[in-house]
Protein backbone atom coordinates (compact mmCIF):
# COMPACT_ATOMS: atom_id res chain seq x y z
CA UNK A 1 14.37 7.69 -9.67
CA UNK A 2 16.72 6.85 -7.05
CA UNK A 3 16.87 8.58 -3.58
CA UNK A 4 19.61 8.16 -1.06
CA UNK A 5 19.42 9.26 2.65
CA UNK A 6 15.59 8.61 2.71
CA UNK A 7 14.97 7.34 6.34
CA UNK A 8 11.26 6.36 7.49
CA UNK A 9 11.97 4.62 10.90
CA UNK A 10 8.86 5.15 12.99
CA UNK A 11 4.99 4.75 12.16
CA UNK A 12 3.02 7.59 11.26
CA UNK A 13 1.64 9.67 8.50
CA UNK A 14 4.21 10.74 6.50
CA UNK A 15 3.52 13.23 3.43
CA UNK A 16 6.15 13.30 0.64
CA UNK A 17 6.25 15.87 -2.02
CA UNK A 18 9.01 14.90 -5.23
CA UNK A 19 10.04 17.51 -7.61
CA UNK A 20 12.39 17.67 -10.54
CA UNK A 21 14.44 20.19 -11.77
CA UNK A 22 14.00 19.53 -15.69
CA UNK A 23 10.06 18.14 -16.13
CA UNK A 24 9.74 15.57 -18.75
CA UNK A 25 7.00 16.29 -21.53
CA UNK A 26 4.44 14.66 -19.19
CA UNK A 27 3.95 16.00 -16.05
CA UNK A 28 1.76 15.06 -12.89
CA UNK A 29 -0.77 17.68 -11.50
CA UNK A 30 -0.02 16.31 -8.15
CA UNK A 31 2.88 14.76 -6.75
CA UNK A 32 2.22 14.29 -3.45
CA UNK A 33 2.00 10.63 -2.11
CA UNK A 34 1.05 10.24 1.71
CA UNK A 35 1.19 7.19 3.04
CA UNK A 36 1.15 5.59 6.68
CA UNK A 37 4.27 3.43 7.77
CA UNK A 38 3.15 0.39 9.01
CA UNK A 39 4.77 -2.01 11.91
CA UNK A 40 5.50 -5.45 10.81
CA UNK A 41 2.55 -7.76 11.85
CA UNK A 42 0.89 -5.00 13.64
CA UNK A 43 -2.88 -4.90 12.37
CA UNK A 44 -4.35 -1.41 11.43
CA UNK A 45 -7.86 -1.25 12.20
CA UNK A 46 -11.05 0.66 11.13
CA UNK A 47 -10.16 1.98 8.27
CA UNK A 48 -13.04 3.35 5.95
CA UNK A 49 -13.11 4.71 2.33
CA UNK A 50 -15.69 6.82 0.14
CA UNK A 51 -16.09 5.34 -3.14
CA UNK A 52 -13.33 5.57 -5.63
CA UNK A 53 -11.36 7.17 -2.62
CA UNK A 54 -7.52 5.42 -2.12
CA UNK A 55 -4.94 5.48 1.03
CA UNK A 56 -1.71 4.39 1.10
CA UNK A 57 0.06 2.21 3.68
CA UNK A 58 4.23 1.59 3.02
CA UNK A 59 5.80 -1.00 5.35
CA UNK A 60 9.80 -2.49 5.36
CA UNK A 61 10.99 -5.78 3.68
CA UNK A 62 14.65 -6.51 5.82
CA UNK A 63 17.46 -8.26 3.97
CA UNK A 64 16.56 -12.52 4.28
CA UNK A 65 12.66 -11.89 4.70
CA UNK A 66 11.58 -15.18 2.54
CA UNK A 67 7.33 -14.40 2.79
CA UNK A 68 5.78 -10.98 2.86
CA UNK A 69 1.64 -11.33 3.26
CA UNK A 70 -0.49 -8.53 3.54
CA UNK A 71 -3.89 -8.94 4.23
CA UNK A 72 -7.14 -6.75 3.56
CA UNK A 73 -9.89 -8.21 6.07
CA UNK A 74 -13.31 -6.83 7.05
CA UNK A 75 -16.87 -7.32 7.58
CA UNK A 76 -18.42 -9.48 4.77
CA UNK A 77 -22.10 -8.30 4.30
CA UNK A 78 -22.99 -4.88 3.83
CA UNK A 79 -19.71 -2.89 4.25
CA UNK A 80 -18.47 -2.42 0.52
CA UNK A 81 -15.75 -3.65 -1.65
CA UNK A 82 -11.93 -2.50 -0.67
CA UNK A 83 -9.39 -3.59 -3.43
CA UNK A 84 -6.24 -4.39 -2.01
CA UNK A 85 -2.78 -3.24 -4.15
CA UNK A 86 0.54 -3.97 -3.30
CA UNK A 87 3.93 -2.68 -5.35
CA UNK A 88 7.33 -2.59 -4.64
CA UNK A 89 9.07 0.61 -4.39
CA UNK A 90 6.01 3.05 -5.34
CA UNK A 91 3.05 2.90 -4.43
CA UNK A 92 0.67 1.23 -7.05
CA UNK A 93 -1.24 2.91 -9.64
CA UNK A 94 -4.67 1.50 -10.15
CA UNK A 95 -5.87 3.95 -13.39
CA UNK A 96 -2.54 2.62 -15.23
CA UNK A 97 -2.36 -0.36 -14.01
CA UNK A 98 0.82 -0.74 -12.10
CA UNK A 99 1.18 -2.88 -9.06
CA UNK A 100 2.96 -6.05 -8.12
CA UNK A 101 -0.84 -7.65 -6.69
CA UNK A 102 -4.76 -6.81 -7.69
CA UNK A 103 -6.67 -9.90 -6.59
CA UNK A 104 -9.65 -7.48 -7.43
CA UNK A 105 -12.18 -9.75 -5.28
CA UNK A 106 -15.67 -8.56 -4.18
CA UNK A 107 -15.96 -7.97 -0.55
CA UNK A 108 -13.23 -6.78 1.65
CA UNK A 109 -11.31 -9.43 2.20
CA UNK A 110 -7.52 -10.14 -0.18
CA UNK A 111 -4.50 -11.23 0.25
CA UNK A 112 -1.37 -11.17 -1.83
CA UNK A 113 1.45 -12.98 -0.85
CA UNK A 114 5.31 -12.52 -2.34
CA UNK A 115 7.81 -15.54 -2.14
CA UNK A 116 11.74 -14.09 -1.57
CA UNK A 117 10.47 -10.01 -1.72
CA UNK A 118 13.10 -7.66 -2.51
CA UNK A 119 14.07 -5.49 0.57
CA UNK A 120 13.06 -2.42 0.98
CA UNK A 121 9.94 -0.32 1.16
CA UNK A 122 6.51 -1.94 -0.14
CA UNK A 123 3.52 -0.09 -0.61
CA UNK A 124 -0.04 -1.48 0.07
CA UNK A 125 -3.11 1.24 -1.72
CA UNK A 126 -6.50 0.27 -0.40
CA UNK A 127 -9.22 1.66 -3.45
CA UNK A 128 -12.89 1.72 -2.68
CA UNK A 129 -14.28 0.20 -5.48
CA UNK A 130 -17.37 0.62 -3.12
CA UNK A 131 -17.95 2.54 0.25
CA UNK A 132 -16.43 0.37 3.20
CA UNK A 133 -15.71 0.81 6.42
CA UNK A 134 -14.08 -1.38 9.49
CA UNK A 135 -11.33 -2.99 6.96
CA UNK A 136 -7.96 -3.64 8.83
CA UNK A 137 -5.08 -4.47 6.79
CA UNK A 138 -1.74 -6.24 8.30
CA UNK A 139 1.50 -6.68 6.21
CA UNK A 140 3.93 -9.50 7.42
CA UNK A 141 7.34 -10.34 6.99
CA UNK A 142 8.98 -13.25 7.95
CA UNK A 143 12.10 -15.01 7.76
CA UNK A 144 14.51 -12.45 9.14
């Protein structure tokens, strides 16, 4: 799909609903993605999940960015197991297994890391393989 004059400029929850005017054989019950725009290097906090629950996060890669980290960090005992997934362009799809990083640790604490990302707008998914709560994730782009 391509989109042109697609502007997310501020952070926020932003919910966005594609349609087609021809549907392919296959079709999606649902497709609605929300996901909250994130601030380069600014940490969101307390973030909690119900098992098998996901949220979405999409942040900005600038033209000449040459590392883009993001980071899944939380308590270590007691508090679950958040899976961190990052994609470029969508957000990823754990159930068919598209994303650009899974580390798929146990805890709540990942990292994936991208040498010379494409610009543009990542996603980050947070799936709760088990319950957690007080995660913060941070994505960070550098270079520019």
């Amino acid at each position: 799909a391509t989109f042109s004059g697609l502007g997310i400029h501020n952070t926020g929850v932003y919910k966005l609903l594609f349609t087609a005017t021809s549907l392919p054989v296959r079709t999606a019950t649902d497709s609605t993605i929300v996901a909250t725009l994130m601030a380069d290097s600014v940490p969101v906090p307390n973030l909690n999940g119900s098992v098998n629950s996901a949220q979405s996060l999409v942040f900005r890669v600038l033209p000449g960015d040459t590392i883009l980290t993001v980071t899944l960090s939380g308590p270590t005992t007691g508090n679950g197991d958040a899976d961190l997934l990052v994609r470029f362009g969508a957000a990823p799809d754990i159930e068919n297994g598209i994303f650009d990083c899974f580390p798929n640790l146990a805890g709540n604490n990942e990292v994936c890391a991208f040498h010379s990302p494409a610009p543009g707008l990542w996603y980050a998914s947070i799936f709760a393989f088990f319950s957690y709560s007080n995660v913060t994730i941070t994505a960070t782009a550098s270079g520019h």
